[in-house]
Protein backbone atom coordinates (compact mmCIF):
# COMPACT_ATOMS: atom_id res chain seq x y z
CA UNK A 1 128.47 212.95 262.26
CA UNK A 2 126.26 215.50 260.78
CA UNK A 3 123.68 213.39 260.69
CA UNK A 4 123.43 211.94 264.53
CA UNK A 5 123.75 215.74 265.25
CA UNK A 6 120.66 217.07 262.92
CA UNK A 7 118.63 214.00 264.23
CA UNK A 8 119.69 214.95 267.73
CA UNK A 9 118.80 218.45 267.12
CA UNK A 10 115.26 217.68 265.64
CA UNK A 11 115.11 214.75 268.15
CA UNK A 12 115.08 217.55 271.32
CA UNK A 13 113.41 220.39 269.45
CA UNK A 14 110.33 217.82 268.56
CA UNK A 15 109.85 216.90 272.07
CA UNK A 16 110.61 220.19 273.75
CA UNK A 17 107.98 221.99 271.60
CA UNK A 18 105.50 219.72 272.64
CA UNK A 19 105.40 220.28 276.23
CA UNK A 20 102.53 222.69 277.19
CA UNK A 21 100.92 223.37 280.46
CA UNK A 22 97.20 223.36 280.07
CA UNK A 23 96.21 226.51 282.41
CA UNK A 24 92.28 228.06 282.52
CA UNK A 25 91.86 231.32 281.19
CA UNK A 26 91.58 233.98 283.24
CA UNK A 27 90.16 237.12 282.64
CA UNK A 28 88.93 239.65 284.54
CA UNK A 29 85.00 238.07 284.20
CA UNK A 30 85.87 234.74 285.10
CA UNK A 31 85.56 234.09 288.87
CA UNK A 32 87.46 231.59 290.60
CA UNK A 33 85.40 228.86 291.90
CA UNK A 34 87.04 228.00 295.12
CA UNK A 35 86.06 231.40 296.73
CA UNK A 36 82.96 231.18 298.71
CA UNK A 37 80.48 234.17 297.05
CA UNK A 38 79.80 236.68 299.50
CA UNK A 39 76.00 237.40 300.58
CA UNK A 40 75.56 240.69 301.66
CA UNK A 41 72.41 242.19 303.07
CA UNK A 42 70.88 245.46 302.64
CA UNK A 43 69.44 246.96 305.64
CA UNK A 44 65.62 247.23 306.22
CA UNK A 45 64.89 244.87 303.10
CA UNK A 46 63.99 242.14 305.52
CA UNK A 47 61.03 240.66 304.74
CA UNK A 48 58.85 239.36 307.49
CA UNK A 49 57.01 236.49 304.77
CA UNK A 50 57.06 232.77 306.85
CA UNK A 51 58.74 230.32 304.33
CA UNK A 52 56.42 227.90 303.45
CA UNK A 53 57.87 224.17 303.55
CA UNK A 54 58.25 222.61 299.96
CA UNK A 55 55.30 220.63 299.34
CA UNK A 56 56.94 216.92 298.37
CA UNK A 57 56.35 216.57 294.73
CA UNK A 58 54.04 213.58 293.64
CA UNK A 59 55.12 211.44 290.51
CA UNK A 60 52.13 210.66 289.18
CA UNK A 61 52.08 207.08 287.74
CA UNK A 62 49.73 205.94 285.30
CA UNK A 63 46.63 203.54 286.98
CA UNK A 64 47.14 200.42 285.33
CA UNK A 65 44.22 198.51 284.19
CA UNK A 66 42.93 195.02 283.48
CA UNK A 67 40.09 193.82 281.33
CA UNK A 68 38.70 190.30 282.99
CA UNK A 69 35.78 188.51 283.48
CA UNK A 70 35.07 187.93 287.83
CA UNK A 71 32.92 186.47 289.99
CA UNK A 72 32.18 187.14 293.92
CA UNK A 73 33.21 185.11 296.51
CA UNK A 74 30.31 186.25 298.72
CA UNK A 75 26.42 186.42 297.75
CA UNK A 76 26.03 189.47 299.71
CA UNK A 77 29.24 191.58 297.70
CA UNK A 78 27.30 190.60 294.64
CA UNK A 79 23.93 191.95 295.19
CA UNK A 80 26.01 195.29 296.09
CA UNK A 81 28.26 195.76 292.99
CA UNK A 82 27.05 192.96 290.54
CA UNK A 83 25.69 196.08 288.63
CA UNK A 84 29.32 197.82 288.45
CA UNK A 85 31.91 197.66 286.15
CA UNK A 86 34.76 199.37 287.51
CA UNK A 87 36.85 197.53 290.56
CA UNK A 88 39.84 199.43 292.49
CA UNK A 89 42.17 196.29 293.21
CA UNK A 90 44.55 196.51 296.21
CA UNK A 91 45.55 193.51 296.24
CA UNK A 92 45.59 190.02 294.33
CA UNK A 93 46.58 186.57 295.82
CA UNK A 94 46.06 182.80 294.67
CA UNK A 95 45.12 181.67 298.04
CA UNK A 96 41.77 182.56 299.00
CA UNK A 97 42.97 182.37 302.49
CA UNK A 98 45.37 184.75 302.34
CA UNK A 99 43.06 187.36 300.42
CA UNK A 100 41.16 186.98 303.12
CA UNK A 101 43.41 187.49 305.76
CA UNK A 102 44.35 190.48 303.82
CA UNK A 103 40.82 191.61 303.35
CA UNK A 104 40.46 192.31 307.35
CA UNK A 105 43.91 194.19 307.44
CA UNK A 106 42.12 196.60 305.11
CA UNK A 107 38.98 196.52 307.44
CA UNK A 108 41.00 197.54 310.15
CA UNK A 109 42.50 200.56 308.00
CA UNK A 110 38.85 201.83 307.66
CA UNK A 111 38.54 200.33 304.14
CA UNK A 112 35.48 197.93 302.98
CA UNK A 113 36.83 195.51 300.89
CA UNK A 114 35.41 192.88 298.61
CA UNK A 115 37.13 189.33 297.15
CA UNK A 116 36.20 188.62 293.23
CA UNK A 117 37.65 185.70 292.11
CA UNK A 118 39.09 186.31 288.37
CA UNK A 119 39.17 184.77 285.31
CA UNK A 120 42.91 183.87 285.86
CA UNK A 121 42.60 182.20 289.15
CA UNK A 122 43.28 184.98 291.40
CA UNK A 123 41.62 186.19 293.99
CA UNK A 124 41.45 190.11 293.57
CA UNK A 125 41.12 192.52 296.95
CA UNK A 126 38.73 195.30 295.31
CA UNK A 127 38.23 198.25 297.90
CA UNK A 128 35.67 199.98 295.95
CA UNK A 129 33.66 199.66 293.07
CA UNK A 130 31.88 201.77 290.52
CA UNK A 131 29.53 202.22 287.30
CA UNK A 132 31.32 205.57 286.35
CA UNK A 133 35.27 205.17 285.06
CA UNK A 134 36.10 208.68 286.07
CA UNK A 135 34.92 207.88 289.57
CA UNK A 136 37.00 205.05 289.91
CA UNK A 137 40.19 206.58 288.42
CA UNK A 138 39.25 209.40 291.21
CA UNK A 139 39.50 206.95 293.93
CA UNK A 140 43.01 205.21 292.51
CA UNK A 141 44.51 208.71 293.07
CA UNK A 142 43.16 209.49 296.32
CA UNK A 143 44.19 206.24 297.69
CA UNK A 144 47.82 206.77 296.31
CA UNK A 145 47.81 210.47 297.61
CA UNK A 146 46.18 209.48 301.20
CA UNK A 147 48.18 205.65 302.17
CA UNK A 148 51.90 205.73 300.05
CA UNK A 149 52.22 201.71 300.80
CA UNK A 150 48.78 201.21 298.74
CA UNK A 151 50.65 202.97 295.41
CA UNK A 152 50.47 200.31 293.41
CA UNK A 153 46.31 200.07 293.23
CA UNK A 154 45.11 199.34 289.78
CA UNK A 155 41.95 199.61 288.10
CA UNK A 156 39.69 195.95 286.70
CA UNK A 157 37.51 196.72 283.97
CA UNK A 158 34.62 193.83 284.53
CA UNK A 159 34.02 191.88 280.96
């Protein structure tokens, strides 16, 4: 009997000792976080500055860039940039039709595009081209920064 009662006994004090109630601390420096902070004003401090809006921030991606060897499609597109090396591609297709048909969207958007057919059988949409690489990077990032559906532009490196 003394036995079912010391069990008992440790049985209850066992599981009634391990009953807390997790509670934040509170002190005098913590605040409690479901009380709106109040804003107060002090008079005359108004400032007349205009807000400026927040420029949107620009992720700059890195210009991708492709080493092949090309030919024109055109005689005329050749005796104008045969003697470049850099080509801004903003677009590629293996249909030379539908470069094409891409090539006067572009001429419609004020662009002046070029086809070069690649080493790898596509037909590449080059919108400028250009001797210097600097140049060329130049004119990846303004067309990024100036028509956001023509991100994706990309540099070929002529072999």
């Amino acid at each position: 009997m003394n036995r079912i009662t010391f069990v008992l006994a440790a049985f209850i004090v066992v599981f009634s000792a391990c009953k807390t109630i997790k509670q934040p601390a509170q002190s005098e420096y913590t605040s409690d976080n479901t009380v709106q902070t109040k804003v107060f004003k002090v008079p005359g401090s108004e400032t007349t500055e205009v807000e400026k809006p927040a420029q949107p921030v620009v992720e700059e991606k890195p210009i991708a860039i492709r080493k092949e060897q090309v030919s024109f499609t055109e005689q005329q597109d050749k005796v104008k940039n045969e003697g470049n090396t850099y080509f801004v591609i903003i677009g590629s297709f293996s249909q030379l039709e539908n470069a094409k048909n891409y090539r006067t969207t572009l001429l419609d958007e004020g662009f002046t595009p070029i086809i070069l057919h690649s080493e790898t059988g596509y037909y590449r949409v080059c919108v400028n081209s250009y001797k210097n690489e600097s140049e060329a990077r130049g004119r990846v990032a303004q067309i990024r920064q100036s028509f956001e559906k023509y991100s994706d532009v990309w540099l070929l490196i002529k072999e």
